[in-house]
Protein backbone atom coordinates (compact mmCIF):
# COMPACT_ATOMS: atom_id res chain seq x y z
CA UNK A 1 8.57 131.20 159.13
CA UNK A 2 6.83 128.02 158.02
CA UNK A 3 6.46 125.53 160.71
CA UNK A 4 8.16 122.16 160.74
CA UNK A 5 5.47 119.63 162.45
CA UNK A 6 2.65 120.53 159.40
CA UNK A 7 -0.17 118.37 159.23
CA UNK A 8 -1.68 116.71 156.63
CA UNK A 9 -5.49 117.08 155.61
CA UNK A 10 -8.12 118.35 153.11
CA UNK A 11 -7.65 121.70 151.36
CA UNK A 12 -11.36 123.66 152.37
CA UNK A 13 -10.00 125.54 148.90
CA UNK A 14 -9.03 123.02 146.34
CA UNK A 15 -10.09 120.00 147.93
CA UNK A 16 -6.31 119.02 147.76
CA UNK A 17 -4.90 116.15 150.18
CA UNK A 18 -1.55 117.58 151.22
CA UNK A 19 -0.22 119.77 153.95
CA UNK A 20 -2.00 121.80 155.05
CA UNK A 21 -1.93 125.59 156.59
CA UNK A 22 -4.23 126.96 159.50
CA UNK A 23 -6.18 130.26 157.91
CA UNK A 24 -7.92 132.70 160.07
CA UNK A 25 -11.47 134.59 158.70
CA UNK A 26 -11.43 137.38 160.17
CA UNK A 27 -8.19 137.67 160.67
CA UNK A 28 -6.82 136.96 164.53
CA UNK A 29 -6.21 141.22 165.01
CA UNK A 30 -9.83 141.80 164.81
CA UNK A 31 -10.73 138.70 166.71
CA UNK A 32 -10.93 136.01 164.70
CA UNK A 33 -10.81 132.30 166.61
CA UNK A 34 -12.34 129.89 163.42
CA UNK A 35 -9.67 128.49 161.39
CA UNK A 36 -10.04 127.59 157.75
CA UNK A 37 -7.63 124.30 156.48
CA UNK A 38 -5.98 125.41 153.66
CA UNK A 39 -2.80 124.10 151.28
CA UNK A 40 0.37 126.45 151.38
CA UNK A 41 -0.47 127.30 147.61
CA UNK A 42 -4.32 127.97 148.12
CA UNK A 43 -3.26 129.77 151.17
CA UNK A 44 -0.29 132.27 149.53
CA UNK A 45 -3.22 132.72 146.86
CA UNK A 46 -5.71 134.20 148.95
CA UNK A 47 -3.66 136.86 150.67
CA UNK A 48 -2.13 137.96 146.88
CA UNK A 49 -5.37 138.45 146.10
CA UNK A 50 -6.62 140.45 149.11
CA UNK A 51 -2.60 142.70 148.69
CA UNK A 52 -1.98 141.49 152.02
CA UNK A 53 1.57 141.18 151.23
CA UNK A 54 1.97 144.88 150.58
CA UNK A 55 -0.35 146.03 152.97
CA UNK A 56 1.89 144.11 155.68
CA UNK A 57 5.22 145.05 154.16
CA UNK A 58 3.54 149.10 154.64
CA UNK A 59 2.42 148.22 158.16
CA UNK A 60 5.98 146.76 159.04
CA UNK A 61 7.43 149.79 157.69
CA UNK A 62 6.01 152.30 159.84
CA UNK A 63 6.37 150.37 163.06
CA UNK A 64 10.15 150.31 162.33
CA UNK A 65 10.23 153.70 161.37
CA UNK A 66 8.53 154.63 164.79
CA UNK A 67 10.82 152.43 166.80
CA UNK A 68 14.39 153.43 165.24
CA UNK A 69 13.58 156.63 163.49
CA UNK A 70 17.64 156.78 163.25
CA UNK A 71 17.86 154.07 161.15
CA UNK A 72 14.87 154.82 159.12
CA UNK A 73 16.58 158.34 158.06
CA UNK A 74 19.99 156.49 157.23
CA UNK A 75 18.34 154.14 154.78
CA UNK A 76 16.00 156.50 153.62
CA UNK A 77 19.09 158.95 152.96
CA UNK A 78 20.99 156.04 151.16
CA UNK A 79 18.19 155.12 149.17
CA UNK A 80 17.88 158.58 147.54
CA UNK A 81 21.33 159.13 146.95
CA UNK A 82 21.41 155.55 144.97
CA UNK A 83 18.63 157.31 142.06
C-alpha cells in the first residue's frame, strides 16, 4: 500500500520533480539503511526489471503454503480441476 503523506522532490532516476518514493540499495533484508529518491514510475521500473515482482509473488507463496498448508491443498486442488 502506497502511503498517503508522499513527499515531493528530485527523481535520483529521471531527474523528475514530482513525488517521490524512498528506494533501498541493497535492499533492507540484507541490511540496507541508504535510501535512493525515486518517482513511483522510475521506481515500479526498476524492480520489473530486476523480476522482483515475481520473485516476491514466489516468496509469498511458499510462506503461505507453510503457514496454512490446508488452504494451500484446497486451492491447489481447485485450480487443477478448473484445466
Amino acid at each position: 500500500m502506497r502511503s498517503k503523506n508522499k513527499k515531493r522532490g528530485v527523481c535520483a532516476n529521471c531527474g523528475k520533480t514530482c513525488y517521490i518514493e524512498s528506494h533501498r540499495e541493497p535492499p533492507r533484508s540484507v541490511g540496507g539503511e541508504q535510501t535512493i529518491p525515486l518517482c513511483v514510475k522510475c521506481h515500479m521500473q526498476h524492480h520489473k526489471d530486476k523480476n522482483h515482482f515475481a520473485q516476491w509473488g514466489r516468496l509469498g507463496g511458499k510462506i503461505t503454503a507453510q503457514r496454512y498448508p490446508d488452504l494451500w491443498k484446497r486451492n491447489l486442488k481447485q485450480y487443477r480441476s478448473a484445466k
